[in-house]
PDB file of N, CA and C in Angstrom:
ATOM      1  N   UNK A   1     144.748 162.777 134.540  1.00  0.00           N
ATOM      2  CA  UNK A   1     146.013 162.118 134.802  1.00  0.00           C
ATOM      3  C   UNK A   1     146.634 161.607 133.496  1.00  0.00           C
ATOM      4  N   UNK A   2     146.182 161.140 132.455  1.00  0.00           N
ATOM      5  CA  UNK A   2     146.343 160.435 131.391  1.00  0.00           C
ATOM      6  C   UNK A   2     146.765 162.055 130.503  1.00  0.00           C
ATOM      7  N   UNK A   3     146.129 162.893 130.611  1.00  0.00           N
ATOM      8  CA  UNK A   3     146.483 164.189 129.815  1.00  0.00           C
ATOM      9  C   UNK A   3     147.490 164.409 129.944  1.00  0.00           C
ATOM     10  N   UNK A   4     147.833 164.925 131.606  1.00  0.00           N
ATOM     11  CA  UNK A   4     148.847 165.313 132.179  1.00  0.00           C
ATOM     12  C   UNK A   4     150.356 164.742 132.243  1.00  0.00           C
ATOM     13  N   UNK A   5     150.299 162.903 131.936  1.00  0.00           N
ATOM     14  CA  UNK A   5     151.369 161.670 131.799  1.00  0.00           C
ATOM     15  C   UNK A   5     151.095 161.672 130.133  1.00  0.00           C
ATOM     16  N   UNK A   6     150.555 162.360 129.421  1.00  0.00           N
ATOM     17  CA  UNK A   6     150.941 162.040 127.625  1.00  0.00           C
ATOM     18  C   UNK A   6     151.555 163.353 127.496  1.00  0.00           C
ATOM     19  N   UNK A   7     151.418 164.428 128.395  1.00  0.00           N
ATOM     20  CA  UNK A   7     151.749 165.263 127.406  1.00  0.00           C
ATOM     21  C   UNK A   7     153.761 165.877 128.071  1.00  0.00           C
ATOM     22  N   UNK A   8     153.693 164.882 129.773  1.00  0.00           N
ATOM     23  CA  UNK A   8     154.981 164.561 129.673  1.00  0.00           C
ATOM     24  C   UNK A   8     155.827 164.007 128.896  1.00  0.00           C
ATOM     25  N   UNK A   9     155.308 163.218 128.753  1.00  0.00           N
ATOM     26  CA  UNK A   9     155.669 161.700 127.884  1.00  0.00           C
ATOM     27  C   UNK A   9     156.264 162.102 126.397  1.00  0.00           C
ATOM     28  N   UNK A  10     155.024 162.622 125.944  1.00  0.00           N
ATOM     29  CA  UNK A  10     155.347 163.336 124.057  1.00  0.00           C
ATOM     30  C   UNK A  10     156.662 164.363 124.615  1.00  0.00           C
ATOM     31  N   UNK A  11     156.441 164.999 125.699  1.00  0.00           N
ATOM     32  CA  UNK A  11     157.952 165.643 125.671  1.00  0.00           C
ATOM     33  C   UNK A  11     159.396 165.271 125.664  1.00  0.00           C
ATOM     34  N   UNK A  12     159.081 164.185 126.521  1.00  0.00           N
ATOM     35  CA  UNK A  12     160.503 163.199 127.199  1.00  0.00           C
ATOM     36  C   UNK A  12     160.498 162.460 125.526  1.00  0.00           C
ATOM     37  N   UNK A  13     159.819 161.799 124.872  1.00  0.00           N
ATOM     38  CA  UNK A  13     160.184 161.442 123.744  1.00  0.00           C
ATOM     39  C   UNK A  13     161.129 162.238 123.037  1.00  0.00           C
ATOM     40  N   UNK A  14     160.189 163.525 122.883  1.00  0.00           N
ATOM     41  CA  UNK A  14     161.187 164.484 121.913  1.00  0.00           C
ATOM     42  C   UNK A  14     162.472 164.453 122.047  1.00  0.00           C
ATOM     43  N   UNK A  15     162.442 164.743 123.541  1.00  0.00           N
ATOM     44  CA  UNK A  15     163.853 165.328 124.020  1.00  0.00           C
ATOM     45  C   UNK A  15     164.910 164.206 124.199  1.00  0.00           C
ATOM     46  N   UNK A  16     164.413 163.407 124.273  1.00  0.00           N
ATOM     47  CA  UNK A  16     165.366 162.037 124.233  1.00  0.00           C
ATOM     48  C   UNK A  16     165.835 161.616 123.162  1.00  0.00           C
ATOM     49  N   UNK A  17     164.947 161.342 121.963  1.00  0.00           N
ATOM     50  CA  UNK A  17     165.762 161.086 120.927  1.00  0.00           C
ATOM     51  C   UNK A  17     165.896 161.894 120.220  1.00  0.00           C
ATOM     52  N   UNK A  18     165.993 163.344 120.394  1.00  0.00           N
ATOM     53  CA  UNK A  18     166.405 163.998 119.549  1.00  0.00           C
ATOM     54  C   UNK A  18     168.251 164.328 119.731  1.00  0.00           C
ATOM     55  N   UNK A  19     167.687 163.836 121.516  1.00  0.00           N
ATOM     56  CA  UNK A  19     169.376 164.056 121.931  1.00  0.00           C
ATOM     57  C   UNK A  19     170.369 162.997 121.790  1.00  0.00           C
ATOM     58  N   UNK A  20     170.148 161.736 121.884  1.00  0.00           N
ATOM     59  CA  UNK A  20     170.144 160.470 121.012  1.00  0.00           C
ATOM     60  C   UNK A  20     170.746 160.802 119.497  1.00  0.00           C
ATOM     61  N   UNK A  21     169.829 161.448 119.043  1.00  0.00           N
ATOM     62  CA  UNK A  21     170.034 161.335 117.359  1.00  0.00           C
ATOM     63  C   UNK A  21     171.347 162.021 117.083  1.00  0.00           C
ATOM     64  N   UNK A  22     171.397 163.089 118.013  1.00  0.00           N
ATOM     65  CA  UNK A  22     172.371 164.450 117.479  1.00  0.00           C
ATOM     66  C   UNK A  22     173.529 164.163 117.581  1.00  0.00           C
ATOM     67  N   UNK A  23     173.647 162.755 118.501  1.00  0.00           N
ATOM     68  CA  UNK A  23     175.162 162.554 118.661  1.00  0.00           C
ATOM     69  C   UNK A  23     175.454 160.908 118.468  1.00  0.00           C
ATOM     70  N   UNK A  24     175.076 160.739 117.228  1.00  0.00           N
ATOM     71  CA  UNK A  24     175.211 159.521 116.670  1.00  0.00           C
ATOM     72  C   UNK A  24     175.203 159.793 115.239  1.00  0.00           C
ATOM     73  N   UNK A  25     175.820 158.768 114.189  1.00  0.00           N
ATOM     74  CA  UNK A  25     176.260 159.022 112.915  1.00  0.00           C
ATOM     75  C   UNK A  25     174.379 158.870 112.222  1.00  0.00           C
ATOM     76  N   UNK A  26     174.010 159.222 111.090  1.00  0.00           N
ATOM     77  CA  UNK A  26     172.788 159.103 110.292  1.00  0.00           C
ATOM     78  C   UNK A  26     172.703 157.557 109.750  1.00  0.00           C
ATOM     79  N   UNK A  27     171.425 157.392 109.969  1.00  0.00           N
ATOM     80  CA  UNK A  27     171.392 156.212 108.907  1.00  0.00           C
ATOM     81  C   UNK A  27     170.745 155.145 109.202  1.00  0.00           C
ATOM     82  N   UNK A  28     170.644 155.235 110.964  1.00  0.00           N
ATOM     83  CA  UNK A  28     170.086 154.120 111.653  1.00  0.00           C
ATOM     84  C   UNK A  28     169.020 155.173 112.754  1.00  0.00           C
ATOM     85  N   UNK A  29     167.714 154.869 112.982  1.00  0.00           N
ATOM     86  CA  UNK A  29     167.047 155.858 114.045  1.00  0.00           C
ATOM     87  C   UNK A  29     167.439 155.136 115.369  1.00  0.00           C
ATOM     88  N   UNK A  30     168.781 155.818 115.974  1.00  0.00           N
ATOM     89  CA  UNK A  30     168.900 154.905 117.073  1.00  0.00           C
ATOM     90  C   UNK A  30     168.191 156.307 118.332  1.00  0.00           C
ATOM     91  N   UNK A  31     167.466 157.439 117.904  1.00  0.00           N
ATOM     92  CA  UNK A  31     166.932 157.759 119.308  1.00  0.00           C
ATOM     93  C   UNK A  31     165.550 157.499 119.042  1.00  0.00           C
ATOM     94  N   UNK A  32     164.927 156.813 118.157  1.00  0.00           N
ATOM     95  CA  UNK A  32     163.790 156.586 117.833  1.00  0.00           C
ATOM     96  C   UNK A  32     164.213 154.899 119.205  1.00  0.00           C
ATOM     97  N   UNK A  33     165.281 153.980 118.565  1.00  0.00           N
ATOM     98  CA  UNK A  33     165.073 152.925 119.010  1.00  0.00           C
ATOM     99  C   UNK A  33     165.261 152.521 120.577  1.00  0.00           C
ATOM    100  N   UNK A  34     166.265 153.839 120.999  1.00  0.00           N
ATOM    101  CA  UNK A  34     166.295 154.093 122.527  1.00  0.00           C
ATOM    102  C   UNK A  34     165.121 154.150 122.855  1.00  0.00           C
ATOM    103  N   UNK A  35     164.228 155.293 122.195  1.00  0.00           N
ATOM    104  CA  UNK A  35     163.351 155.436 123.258  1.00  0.00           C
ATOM    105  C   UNK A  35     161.844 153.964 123.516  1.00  0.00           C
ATOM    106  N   UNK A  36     162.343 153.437 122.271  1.00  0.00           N
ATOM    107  CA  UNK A  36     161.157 152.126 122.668  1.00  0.00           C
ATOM    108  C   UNK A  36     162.100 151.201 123.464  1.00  0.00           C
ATOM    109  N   UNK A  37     162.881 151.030 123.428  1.00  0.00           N
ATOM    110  CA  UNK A  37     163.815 150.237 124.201  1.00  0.00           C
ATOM    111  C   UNK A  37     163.620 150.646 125.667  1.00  0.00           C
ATOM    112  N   UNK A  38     163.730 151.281 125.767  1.00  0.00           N
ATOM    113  CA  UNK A  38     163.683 152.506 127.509  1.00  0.00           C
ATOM    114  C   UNK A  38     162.421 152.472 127.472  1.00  0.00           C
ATOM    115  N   UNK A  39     161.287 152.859 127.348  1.00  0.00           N
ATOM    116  CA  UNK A  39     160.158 152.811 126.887  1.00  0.00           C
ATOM    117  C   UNK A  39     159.399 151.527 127.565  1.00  0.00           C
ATOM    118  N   UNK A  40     160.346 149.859 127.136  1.00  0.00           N
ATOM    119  CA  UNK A  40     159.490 149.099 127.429  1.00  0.00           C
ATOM    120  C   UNK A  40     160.326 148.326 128.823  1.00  0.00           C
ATOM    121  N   UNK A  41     161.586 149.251 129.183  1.00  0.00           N
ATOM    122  CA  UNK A  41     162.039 148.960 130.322  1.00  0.00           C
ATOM    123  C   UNK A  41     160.952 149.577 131.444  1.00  0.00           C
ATOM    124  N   UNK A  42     160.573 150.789 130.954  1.00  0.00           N
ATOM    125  CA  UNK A  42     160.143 151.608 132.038  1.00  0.00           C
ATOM    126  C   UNK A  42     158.732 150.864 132.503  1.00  0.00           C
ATOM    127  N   UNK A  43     158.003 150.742 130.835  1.00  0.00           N
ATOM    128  CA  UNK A  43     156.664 149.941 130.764  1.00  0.00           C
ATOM    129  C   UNK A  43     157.091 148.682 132.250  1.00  0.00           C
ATOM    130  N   UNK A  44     157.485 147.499 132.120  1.00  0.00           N
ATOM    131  CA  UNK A  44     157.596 146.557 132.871  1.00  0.00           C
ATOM    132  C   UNK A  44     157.878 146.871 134.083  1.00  0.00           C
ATOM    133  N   UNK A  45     158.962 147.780 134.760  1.00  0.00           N
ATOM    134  CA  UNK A  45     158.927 148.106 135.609  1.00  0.00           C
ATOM    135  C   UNK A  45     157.833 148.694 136.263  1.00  0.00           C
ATOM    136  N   UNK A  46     157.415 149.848 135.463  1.00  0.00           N
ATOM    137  CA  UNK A  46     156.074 150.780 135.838  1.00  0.00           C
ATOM    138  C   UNK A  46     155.119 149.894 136.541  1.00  0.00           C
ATOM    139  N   UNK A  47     154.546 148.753 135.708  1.00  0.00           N
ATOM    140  CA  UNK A  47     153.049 147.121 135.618  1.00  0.00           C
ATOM    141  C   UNK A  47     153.913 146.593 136.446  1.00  0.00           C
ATOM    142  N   UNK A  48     154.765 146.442 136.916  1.00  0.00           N
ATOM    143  CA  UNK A  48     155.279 145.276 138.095  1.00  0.00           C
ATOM    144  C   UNK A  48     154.959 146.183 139.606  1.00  0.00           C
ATOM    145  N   UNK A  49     155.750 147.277 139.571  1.00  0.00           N
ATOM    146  CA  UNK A  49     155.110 147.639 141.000  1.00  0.00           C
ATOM    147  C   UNK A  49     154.177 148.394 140.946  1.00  0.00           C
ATOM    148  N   UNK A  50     153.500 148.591 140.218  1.00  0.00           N
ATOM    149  CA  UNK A  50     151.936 149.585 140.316  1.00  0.00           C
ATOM    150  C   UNK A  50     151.200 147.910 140.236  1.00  0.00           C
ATOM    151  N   UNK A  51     151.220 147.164 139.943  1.00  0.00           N
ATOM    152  CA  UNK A  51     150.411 145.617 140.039  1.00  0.00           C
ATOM    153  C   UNK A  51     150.731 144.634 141.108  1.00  0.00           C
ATOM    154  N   UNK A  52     151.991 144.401 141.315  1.00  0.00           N
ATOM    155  CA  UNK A  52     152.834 143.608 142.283  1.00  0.00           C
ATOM    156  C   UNK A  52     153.316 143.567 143.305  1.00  0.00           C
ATOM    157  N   UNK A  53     153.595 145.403 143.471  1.00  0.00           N
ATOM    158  CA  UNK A  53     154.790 145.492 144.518  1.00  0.00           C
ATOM    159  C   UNK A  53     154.023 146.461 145.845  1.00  0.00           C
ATOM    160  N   UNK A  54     153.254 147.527 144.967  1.00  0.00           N
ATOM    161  CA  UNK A  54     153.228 148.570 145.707  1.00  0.00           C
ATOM    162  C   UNK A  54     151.546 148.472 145.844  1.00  0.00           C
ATOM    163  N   UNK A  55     151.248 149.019 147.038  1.00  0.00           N
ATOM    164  CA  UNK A  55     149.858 149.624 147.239  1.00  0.00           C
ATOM    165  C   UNK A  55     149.757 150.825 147.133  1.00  0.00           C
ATOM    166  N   UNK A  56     149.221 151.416 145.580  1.00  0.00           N
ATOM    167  CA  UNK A  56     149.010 152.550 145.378  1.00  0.00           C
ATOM    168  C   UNK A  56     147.164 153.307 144.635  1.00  0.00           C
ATOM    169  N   UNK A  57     147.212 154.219 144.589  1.00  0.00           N
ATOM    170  CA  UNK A  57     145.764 154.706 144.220  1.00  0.00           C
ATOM    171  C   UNK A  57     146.321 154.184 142.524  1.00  0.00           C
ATOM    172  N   UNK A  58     145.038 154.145 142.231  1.00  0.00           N
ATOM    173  CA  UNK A  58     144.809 153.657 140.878  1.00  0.00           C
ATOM    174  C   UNK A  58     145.359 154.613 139.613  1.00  0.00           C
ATOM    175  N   UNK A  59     144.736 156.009 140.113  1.00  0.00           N
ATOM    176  CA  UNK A  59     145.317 157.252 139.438  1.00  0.00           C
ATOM    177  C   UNK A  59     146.721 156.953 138.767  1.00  0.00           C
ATOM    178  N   UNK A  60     147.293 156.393 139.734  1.00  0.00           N
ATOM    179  CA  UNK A  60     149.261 156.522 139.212  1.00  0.00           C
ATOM    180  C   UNK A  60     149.222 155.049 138.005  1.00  0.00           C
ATOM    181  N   UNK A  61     148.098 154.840 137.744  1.00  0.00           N
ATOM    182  CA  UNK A  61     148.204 153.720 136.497  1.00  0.00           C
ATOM    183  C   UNK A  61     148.003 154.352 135.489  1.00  0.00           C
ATOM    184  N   UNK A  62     146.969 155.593 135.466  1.00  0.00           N
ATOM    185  CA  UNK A  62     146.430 156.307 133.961  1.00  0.00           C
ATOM    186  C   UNK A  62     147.686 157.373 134.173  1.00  0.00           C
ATOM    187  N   UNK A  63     148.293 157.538 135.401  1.00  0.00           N
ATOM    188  CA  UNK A  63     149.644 158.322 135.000  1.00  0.00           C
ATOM    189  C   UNK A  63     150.971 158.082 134.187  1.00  0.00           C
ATOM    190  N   UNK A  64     151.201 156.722 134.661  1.00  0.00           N
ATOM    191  CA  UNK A  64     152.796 156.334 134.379  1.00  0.00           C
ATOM    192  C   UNK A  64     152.374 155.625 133.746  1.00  0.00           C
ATOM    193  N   UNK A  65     151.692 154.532 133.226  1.00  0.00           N
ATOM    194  CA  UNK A  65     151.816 153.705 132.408  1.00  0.00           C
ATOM    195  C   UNK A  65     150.925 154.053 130.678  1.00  0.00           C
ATOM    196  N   UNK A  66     149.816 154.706 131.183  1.00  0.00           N
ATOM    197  CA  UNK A  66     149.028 155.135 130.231  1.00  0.00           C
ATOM    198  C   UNK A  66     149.255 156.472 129.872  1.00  0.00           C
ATOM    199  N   UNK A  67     149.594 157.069 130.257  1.00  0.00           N
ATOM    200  CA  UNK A  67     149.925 158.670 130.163  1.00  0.00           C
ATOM    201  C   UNK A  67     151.050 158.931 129.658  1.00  0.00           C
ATOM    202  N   UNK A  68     152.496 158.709 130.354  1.00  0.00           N
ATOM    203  CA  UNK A  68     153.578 158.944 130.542  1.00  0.00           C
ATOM    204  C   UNK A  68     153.965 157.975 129.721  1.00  0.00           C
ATOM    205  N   UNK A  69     154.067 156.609 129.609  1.00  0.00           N
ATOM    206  CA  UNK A  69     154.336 155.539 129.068  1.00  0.00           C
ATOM    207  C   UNK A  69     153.964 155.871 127.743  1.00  0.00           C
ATOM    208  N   UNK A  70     152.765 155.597 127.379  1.00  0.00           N
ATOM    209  CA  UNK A  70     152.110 155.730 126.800  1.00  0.00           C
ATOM    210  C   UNK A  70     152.682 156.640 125.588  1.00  0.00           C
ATOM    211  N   UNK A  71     152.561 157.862 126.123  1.00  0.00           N
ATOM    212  CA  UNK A  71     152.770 158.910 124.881  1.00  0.00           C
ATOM    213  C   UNK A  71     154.665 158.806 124.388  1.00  0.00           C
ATOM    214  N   UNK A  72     155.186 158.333 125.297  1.00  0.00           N
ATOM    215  CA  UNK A  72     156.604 157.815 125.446  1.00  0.00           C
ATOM    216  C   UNK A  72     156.929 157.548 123.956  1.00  0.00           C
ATOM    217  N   UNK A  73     156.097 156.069 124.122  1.00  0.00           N
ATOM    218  CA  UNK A  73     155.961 155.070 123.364  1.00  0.00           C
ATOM    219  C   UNK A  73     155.263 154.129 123.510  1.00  0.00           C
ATOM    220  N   UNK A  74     154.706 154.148 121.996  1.00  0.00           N
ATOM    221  CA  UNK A  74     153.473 153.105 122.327  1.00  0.00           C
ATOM    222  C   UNK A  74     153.832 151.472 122.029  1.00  0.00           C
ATOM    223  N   UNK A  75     155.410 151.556 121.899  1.00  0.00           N
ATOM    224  CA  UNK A  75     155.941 150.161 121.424  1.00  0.00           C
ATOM    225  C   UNK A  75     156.228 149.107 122.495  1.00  0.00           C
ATOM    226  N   UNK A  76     156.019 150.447 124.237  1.00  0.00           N
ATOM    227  CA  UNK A  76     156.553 149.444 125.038  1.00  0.00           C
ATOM    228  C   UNK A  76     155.269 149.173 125.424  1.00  0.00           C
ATOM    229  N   UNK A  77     154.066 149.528 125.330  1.00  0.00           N
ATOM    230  CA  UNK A  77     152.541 148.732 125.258  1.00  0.00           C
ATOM    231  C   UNK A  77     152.478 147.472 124.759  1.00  0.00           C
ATOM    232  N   UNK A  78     152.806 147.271 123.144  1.00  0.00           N
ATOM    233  CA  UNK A  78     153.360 146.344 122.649  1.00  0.00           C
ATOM    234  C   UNK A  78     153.603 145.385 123.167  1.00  0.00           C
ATOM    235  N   UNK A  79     154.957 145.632 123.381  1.00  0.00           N
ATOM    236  CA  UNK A  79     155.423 144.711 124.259  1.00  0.00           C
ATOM    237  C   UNK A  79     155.371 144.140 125.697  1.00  0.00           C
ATOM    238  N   UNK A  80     154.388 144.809 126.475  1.00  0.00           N
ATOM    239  CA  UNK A  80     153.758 144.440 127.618  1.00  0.00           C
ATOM    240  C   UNK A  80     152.466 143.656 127.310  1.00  0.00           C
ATOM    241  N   UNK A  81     151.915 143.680 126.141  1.00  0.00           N
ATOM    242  CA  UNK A  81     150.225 143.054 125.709  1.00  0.00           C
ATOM    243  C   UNK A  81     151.281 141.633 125.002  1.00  0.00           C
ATOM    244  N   UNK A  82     152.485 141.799 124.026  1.00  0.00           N
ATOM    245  CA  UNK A  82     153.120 140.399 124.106  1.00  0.00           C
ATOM    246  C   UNK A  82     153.185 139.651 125.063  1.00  0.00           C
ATOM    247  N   UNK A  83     154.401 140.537 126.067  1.00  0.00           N
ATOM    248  CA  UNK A  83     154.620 139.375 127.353  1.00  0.00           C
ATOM    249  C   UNK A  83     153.661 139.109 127.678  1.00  0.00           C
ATOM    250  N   UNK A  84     152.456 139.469 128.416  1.00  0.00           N
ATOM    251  CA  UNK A  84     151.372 138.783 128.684  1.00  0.00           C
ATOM    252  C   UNK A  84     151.019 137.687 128.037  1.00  0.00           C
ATOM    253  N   UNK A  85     150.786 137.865 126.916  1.00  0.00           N
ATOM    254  CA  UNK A  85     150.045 137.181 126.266  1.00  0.00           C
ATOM    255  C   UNK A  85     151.060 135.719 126.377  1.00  0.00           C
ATOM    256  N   UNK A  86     152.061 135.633 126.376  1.00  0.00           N
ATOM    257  CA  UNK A  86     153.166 134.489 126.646  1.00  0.00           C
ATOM    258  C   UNK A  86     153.226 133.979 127.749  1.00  0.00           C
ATOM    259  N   UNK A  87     153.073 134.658 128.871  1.00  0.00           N
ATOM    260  CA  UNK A  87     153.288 134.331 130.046  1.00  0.00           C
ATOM    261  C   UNK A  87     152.071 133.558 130.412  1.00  0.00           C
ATOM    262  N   UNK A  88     150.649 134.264 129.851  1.00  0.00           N
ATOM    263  CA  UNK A  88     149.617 133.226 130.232  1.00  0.00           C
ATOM    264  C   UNK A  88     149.966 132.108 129.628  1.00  0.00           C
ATOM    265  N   UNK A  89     150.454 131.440 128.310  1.00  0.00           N
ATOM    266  CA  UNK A  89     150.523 130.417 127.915  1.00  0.00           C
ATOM    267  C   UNK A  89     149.968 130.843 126.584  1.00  0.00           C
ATOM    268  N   UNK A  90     149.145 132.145 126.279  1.00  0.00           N
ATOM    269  CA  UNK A  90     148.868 132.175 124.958  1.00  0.00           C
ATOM    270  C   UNK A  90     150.251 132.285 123.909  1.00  0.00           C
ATOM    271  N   UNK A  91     150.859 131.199 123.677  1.00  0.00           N
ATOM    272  CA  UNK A  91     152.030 131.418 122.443  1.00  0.00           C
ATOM    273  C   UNK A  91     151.581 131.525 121.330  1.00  0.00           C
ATOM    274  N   UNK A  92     150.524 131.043 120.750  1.00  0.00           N
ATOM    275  CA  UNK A  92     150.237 131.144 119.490  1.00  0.00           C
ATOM    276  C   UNK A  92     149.447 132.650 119.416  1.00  0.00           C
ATOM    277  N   UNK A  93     148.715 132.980 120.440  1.00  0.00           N
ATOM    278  CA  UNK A  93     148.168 134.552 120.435  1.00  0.00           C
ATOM    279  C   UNK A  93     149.305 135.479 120.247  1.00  0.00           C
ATOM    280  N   UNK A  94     150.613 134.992 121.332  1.00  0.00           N
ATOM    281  CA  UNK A  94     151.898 136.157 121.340  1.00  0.00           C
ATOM    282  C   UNK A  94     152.335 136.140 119.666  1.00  0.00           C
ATOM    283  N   UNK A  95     152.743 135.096 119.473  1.00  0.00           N
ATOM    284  CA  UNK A  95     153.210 134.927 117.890  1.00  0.00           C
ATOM    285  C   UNK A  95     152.317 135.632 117.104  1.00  0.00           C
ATOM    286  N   UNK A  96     151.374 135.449 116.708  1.00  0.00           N
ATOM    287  CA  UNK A  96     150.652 136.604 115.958  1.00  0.00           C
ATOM    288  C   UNK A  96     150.155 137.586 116.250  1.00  0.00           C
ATOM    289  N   UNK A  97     150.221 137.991 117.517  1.00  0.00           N
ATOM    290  CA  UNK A  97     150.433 139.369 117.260  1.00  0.00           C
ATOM    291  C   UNK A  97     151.549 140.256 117.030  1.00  0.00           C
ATOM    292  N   UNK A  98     153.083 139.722 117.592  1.00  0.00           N
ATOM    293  CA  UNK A  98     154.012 139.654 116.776  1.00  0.00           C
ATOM    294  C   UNK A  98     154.097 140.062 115.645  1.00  0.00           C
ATOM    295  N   UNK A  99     154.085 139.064 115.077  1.00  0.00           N
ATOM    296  CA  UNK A  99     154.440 139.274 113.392  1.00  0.00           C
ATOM    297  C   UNK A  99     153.049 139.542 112.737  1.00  0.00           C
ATOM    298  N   UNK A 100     151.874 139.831 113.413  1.00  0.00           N
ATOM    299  CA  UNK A 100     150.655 140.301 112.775  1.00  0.00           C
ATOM    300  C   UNK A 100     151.141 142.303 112.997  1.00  0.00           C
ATOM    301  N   UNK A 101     151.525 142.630 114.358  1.00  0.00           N
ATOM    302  CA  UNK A 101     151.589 143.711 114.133  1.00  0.00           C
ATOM    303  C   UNK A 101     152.547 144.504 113.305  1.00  0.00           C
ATOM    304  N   UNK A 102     153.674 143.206 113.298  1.00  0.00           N
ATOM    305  CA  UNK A 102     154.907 143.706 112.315  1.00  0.00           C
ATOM    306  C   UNK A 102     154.402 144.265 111.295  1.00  0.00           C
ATOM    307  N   UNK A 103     154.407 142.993 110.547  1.00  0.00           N
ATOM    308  CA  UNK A 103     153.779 143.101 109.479  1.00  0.00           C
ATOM    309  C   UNK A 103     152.702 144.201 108.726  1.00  0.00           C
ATOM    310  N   UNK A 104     151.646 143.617 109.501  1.00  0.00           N
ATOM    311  CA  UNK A 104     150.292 144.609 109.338  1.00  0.00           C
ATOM    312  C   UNK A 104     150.870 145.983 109.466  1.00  0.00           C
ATOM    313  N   UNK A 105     151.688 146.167 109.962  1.00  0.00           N
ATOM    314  CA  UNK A 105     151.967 147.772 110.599  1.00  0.00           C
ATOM    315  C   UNK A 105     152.757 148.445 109.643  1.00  0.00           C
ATOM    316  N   UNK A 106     153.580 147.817 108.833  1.00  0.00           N
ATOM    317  CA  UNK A 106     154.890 147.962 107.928  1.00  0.00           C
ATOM    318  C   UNK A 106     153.782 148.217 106.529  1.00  0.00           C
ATOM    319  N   UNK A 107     152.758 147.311 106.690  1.00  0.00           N
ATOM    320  CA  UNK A 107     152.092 147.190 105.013  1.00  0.00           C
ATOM    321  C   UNK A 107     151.205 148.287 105.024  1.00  0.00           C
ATOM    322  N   UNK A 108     150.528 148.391 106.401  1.00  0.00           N
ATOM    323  CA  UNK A 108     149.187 149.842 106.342  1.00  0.00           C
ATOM    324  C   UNK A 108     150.422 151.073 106.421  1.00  0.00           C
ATOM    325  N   UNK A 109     152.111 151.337 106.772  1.00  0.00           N
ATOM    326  CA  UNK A 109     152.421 152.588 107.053  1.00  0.00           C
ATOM    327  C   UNK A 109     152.848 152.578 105.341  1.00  0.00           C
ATOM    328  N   UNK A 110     153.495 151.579 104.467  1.00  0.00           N
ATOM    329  CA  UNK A 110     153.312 151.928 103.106  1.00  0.00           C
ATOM    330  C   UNK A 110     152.316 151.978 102.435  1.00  0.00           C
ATOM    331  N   UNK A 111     150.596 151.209 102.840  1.00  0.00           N
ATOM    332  CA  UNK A 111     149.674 152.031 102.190  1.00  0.00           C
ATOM    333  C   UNK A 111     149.125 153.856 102.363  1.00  0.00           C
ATOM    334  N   UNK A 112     149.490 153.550 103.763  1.00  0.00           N
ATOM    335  CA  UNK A 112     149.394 155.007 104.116  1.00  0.00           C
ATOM    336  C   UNK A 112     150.548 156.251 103.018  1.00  0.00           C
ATOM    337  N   UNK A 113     151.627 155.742 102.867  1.00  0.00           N
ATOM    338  CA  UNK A 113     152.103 156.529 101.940  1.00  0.00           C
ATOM    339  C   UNK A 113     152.048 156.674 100.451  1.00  0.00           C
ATOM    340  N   UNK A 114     151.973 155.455 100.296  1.00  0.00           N
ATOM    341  CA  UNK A 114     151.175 155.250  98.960  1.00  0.00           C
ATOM    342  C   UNK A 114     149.998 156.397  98.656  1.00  0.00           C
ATOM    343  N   UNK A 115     149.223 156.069  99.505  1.00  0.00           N
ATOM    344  CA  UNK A 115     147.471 157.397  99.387  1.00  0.00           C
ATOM    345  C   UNK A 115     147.723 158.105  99.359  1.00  0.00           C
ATOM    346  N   UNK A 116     148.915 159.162 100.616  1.00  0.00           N
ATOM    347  CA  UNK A 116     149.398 160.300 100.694  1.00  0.00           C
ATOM    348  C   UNK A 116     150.044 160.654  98.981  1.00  0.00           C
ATOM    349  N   UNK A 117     151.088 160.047  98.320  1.00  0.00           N
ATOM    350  CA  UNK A 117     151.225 160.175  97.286  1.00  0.00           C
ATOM    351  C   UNK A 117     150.730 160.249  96.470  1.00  0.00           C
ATOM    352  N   UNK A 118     149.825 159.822  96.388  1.00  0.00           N
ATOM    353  CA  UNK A 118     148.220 159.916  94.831  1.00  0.00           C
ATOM    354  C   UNK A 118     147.502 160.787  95.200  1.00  0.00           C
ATOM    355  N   UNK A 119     147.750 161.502  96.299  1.00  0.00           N
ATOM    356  CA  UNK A 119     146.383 162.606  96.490  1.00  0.00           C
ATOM    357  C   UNK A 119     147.100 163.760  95.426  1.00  0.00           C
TER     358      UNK A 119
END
């Protein structure tokens, strides 16, 4: 199920912001930013009635949220392990992971290019 919902998912990415991109000026990745945007609409919706609403087999969790979601974008994960983390009351957990993943994420993707460059 998780195979079958990533390898939708990596598609609907493609095809979304590529179609996004093609008809917008350069300069800003706005089908990169649609699709985490949409991404973490779908995420919340997806965890509200597969958790809340609906009585369903478990399967349709490693589908739509882990699979499909998932390969989507992994930003609206993100942002579903934030809200949580807020909603329990962990604020100081939400806050750093926040700006821990910002951060951390921005500094390992320029070490990562950095290495790539010295090889």
């Amino acid at each position: 199920m998780i195979a079958i919902g990533g390898a939708l998912g990596a598609i609907a990415r493609y095809l979304v912001a590529a179609m996004i991109q093609a008809r917008v000026p350069a300069g800003f990745p706005w089908g990169t930013f649609w699709v985490n945007v949409s991404g973490s609409l779908l995420m919340g919706a997806a965890m509200t009635l597969l958790t809340e609403r609906l009585v369903t087999n478990p399967q349709w969790r490693f589908l739509i949220p882990i699979g499909f979601i998932g390969a989507y974008t992994t930003f609206s994960t993100f942002e579903w392990e934030l809200f949580s983390a807020n909603a329990e009351g962990a604020w100081l957990t939400g806050a750093s992971y926040l700006v821990g993943s910002v951060v951390a994420g921005y500094v390992a993707l320029w070490l990562g290019i950095l290495l790539a460059r010295s090889v």
